[in-house]
C-alpha atoms as a PDB file:
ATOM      1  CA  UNK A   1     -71.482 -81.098-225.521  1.00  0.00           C
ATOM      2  CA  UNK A   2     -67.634 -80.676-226.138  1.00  0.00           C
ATOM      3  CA  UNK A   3     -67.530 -82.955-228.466  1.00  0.00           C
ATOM      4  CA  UNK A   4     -70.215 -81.770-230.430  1.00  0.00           C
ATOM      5  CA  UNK A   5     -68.568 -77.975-230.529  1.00  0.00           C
ATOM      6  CA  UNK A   6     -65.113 -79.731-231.188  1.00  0.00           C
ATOM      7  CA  UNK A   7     -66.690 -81.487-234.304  1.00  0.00           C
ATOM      8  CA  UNK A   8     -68.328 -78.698-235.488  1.00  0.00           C
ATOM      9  CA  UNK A   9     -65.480 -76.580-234.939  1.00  0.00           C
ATOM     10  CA  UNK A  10     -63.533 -78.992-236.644  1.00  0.00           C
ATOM     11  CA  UNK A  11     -66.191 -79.222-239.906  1.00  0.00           C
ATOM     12  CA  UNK A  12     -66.047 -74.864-239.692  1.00  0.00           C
ATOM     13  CA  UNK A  13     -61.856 -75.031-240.061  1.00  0.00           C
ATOM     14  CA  UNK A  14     -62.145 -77.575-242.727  1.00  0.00           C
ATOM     15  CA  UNK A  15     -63.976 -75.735-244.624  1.00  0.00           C
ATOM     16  CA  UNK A  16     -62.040 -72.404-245.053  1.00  0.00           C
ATOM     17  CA  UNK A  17     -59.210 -74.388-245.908  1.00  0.00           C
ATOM     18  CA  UNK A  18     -61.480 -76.523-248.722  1.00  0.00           C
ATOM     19  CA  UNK A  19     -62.761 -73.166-249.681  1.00  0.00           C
ATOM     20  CA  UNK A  20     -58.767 -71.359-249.910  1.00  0.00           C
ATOM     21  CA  UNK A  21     -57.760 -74.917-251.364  1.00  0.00           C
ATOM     22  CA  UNK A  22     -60.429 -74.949-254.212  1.00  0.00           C
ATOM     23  CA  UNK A  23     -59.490 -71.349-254.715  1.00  0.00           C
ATOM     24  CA  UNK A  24     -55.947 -71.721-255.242  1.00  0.00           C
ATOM     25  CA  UNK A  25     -57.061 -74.882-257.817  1.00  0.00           C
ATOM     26  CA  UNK A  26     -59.051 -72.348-259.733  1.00  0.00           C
ATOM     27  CA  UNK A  27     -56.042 -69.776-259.955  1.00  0.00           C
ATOM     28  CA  UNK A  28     -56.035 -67.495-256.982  1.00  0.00           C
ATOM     29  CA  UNK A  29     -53.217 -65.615-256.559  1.00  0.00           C
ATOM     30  CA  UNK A  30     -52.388 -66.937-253.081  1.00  0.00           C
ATOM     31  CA  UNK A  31     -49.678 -69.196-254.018  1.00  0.00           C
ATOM     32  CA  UNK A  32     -47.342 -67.596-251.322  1.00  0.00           C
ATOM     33  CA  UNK A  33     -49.463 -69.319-248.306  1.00  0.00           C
ATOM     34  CA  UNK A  34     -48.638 -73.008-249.477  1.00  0.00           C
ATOM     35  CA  UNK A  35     -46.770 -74.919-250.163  1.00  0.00           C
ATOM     36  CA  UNK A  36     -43.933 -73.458-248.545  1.00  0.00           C
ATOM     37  CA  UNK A  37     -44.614 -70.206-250.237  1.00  0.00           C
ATOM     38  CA  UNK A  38     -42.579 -71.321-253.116  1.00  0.00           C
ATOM     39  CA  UNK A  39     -44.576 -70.237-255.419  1.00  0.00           C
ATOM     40  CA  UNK A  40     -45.781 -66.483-255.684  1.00  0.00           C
ATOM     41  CA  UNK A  41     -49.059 -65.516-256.724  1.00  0.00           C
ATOM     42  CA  UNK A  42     -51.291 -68.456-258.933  1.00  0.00           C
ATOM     43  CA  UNK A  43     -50.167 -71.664-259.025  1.00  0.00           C
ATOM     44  CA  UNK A  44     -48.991 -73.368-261.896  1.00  0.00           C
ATOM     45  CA  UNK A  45     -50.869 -75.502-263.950  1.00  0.00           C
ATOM     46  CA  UNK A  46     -49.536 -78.611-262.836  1.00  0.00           C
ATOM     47  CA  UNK A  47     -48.856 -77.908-259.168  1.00  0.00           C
ATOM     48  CA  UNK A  48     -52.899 -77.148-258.780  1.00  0.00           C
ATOM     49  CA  UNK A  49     -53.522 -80.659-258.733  1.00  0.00           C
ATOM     50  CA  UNK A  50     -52.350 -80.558-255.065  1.00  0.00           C
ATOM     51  CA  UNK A  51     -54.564 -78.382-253.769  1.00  0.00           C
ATOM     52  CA  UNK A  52     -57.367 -80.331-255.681  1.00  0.00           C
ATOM     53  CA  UNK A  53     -56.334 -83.087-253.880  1.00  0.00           C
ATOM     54  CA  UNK A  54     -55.741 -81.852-250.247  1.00  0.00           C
ATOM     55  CA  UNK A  55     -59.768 -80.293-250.688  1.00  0.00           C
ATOM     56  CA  UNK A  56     -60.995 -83.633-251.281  1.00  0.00           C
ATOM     57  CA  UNK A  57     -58.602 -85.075-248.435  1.00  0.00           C
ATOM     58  CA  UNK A  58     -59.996 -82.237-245.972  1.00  0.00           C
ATOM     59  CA  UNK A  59     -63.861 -83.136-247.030  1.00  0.00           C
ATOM     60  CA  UNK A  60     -63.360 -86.634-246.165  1.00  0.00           C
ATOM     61  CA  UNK A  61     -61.665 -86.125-243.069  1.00  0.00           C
ATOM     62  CA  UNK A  62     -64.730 -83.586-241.878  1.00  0.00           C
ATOM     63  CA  UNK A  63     -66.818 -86.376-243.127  1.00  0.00           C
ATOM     64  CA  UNK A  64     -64.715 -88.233-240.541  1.00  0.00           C
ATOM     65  CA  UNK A  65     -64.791 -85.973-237.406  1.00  0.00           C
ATOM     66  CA  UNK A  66     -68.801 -85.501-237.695  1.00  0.00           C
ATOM     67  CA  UNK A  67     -69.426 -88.954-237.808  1.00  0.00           C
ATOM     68  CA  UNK A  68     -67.275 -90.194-235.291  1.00  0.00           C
ATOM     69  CA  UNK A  69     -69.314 -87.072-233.072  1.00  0.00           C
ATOM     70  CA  UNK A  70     -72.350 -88.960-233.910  1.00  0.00           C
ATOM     71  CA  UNK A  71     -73.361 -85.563-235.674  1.00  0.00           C
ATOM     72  CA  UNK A  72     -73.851 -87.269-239.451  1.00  0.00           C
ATOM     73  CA  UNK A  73     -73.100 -89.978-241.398  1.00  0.00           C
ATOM     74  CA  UNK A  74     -74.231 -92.554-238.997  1.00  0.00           C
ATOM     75  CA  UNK A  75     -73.696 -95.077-241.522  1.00  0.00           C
ATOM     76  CA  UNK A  76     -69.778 -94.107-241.088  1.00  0.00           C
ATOM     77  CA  UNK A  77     -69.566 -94.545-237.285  1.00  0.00           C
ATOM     78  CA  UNK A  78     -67.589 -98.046-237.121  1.00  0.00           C
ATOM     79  CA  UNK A  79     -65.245 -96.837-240.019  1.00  0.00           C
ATOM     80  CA  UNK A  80     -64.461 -93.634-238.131  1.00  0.00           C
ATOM     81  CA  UNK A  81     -63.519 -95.352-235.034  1.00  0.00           C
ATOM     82  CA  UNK A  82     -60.635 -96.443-236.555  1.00  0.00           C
ATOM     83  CA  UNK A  83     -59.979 -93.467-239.323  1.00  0.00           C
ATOM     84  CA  UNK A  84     -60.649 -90.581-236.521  1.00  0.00           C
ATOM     85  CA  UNK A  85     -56.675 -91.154-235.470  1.00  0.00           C
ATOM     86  CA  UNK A  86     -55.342 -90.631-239.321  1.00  0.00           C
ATOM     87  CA  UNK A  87     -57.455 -87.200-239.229  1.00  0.00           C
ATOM     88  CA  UNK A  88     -55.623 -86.755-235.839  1.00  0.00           C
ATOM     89  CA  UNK A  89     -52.110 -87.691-236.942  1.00  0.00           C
ATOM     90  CA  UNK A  90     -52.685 -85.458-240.132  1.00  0.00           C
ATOM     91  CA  UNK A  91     -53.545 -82.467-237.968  1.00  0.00           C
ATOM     92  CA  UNK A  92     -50.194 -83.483-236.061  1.00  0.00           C
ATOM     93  CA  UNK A  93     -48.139 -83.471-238.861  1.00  0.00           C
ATOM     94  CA  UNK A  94     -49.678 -80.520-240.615  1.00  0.00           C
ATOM     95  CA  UNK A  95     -49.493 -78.603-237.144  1.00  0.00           C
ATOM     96  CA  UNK A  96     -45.781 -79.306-237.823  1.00  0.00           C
ATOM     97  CA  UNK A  97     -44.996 -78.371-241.040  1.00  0.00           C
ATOM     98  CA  UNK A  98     -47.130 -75.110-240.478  1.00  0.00           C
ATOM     99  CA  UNK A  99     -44.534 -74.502-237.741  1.00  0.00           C
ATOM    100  CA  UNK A 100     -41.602 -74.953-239.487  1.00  0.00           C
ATOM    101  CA  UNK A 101     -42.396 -73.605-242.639  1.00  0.00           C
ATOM    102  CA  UNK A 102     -39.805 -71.168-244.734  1.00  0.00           C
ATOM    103  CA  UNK A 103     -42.842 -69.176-245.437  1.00  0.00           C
ATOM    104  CA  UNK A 104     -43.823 -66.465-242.584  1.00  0.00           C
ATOM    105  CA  UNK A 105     -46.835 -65.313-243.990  1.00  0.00           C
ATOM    106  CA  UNK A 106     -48.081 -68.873-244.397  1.00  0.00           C
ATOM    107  CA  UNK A 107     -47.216 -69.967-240.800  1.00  0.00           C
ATOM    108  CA  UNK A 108     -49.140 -66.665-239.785  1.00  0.00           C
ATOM    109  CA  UNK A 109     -52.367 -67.648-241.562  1.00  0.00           C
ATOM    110  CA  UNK A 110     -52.012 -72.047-241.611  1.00  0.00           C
ATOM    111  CA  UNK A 111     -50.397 -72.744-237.931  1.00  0.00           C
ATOM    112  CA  UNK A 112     -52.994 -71.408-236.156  1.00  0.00           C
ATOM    113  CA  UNK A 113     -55.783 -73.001-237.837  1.00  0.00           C
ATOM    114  CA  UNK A 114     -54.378 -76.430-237.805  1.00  0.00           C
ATOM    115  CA  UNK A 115     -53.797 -76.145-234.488  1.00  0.00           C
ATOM    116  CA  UNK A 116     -57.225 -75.792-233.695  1.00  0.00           C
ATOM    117  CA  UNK A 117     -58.185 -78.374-236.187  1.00  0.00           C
ATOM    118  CA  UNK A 118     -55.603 -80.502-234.378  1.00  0.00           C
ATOM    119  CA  UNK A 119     -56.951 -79.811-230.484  1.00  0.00           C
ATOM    120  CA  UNK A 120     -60.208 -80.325-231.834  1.00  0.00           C
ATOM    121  CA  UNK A 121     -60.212 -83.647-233.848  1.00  0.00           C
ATOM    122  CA  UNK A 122     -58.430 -85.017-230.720  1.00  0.00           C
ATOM    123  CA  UNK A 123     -61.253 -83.851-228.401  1.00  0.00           C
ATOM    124  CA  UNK A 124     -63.811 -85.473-230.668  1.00  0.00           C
ATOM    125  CA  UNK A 125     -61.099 -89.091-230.750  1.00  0.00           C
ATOM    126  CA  UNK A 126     -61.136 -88.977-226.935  1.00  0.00           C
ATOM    127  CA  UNK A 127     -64.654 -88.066-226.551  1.00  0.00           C
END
C-alpha cells in the first residue's frame, strides 16, 4: 500500500515539474526558478533545450517508479530493478542542488518537491 502511494506520489511530482519544464521550453517567463535563477523571466532560445530535455528525463524516470511499483509498464519491471536507483540518485543529487542553490525563490518552490520525489522513489526502491 506504501508503495503504491509512494509511486503515485512520485508520478503526481513528476508531473508538475514536466508540466513547469515544458512551460519554460515554450517561453514562460519563469526563468528565475532554474537553473540557478540565472536567467530572469523566458529563457533564451538556446538554453530551452534544457528544460526540453530534463521533461523527457522526468517522464522516463515516472515511467520508472510506476513500473518498478508494479503499477504499469509491466513489460519494464526487470529493467527498473536496476534503473529505480539512477531515479533515486537523481532525486539525491537534485535534492542537493535545490539546497544549495544561489536562487532563493527557486530553493523555495524546487527543494521541497524533490525532496518528496526523493523520499518517495526510495520507498518504492526498498519496497
Amino acid at each position: 500500500m506504501l508503495n503504491n502511494l509512494a509511486a503515485i506520489s512520485f508520478a503526481a511530482l513528476t508531473g508538475v515539474a514536466v508540466m513547469f519544464q515544458v512551460a519554460l521550453a515554450c517561453g514562460a517567463p519563469w526563468g528565475e526558478l532554474t537553473l540557478g535563477g540565472k536567467y530572469r523571466g523566458r529563457l533564451p532560445g538556446f538554453v530551452r533545450i534544457v528544460p526540453i530535455v530534463s521533461a523527457a528525463l522526468l517522464t522516463g524516470f515516472a515511467v520508472i517508479v510506476l513500473a518498478h511499483a508494479g503499477l504499469a509498464f509491466a513489460n519494464m519491471t526487470a529493467i527498473s530493478n536496476r534503473l529505480i536507483w539512477v531515479v533515486v540518485a537523481y532525486c539525491v543529487a537534485g535534492t542537493f542542488a535545490n539546497f544549495v542553490t544561489p536562487s532563493r525563490r527557486e530553493q523555495m518552490l524546487w527543494f521541497p518537491i524533490v525532496a518528496l520525489m526523493l523520499v518517495s522513489s526510495t520507498i518504492v526502491a526498498v519496497g
